[in-house]
Protein backbone atom coordinates (compact mmCIF):
# COMPACT_ATOMS: atom_id res chain seq x y z
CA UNK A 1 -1.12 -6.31 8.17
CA UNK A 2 -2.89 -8.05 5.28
CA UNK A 3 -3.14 -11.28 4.30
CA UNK A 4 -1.10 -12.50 1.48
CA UNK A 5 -0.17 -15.89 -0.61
CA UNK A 6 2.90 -18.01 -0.69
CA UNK A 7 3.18 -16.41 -4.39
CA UNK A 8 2.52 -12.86 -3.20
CA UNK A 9 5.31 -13.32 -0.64
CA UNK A 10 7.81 -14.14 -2.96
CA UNK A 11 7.39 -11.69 -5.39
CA UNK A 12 7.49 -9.17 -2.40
CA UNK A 13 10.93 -11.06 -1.21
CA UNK A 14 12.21 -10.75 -4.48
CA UNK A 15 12.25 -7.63 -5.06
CA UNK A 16 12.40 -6.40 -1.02
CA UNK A 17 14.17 -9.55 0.46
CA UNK A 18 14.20 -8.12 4.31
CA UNK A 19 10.11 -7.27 4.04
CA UNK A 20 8.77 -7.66 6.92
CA UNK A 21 6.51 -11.14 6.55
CA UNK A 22 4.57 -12.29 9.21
CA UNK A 23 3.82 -16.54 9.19
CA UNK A 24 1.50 -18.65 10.95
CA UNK A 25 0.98 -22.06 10.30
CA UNK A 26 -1.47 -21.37 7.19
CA UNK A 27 -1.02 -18.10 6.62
CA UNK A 28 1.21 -15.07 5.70
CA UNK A 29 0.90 -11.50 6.77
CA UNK A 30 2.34 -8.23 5.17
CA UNK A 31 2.62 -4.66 6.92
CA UNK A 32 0.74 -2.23 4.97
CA UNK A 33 3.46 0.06 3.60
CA UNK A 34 3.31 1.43 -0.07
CA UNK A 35 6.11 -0.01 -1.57
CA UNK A 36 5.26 -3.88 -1.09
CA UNK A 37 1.42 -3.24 -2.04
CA UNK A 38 1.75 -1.88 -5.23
CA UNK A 39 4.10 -5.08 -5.97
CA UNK A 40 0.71 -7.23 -5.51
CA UNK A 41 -1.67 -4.84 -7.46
CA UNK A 42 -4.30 -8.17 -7.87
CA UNK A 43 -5.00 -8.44 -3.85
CA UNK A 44 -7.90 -7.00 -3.05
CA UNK A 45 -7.03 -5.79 0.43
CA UNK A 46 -3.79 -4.42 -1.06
CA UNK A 47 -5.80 -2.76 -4.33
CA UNK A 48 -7.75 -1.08 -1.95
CA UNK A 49 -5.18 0.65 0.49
CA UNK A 50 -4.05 2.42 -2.44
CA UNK A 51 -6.86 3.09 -3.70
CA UNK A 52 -7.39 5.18 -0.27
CA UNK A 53 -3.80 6.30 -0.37
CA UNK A 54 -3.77 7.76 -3.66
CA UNK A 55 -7.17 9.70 -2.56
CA UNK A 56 -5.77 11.12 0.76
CA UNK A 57 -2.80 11.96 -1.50
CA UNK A 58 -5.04 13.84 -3.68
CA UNK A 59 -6.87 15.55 -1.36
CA UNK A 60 -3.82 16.64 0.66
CA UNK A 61 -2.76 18.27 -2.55
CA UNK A 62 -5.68 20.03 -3.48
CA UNK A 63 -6.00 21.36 -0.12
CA UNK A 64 -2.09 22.77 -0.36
CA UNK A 65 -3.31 24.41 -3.53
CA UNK A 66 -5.94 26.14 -1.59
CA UNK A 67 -3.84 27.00 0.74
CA UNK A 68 -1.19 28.65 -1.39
CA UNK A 69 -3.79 30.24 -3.36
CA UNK A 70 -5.53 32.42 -0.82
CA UNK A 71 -8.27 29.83 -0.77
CA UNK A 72 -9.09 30.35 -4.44
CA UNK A 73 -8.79 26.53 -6.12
């Protein structure tokens, strides 16, 4: 879960109004799934789980290539 604004949460509700949004008494949460992070591209924390995504994507792929390839890239 990262932490998000009172902004961030809407425009996640707007778009995904059953998102899973955790409160406490200052603060709001949101579970770390693709779909709401790229919504909030300017939080850090969020920027940088798909950052690592997209790279673990990548490198899954490139590794299928390998695969299908003999090995050869």
């Amino acid at each position: 879960m990262i932490q998000i604004t009172i902004s961030e949460a809407k425009i996640v509700r707007a778009k995904y109004p059953k998102a899973c949004i955790a409160k406490t008494r200052h603060k709001r949460y949101l579970e770390e799934s693709m779909r709401y992070l790229e919504l909030i591209p300017n939080n850090f924390e969020a920027s940088q789980i798909i950052e690592r995504e997209r790279f673990y994507a990548a490198k899954k792929m490139e590794n299928n290539k390998k695969a299908n390839n003999g090995g050869m890239a």
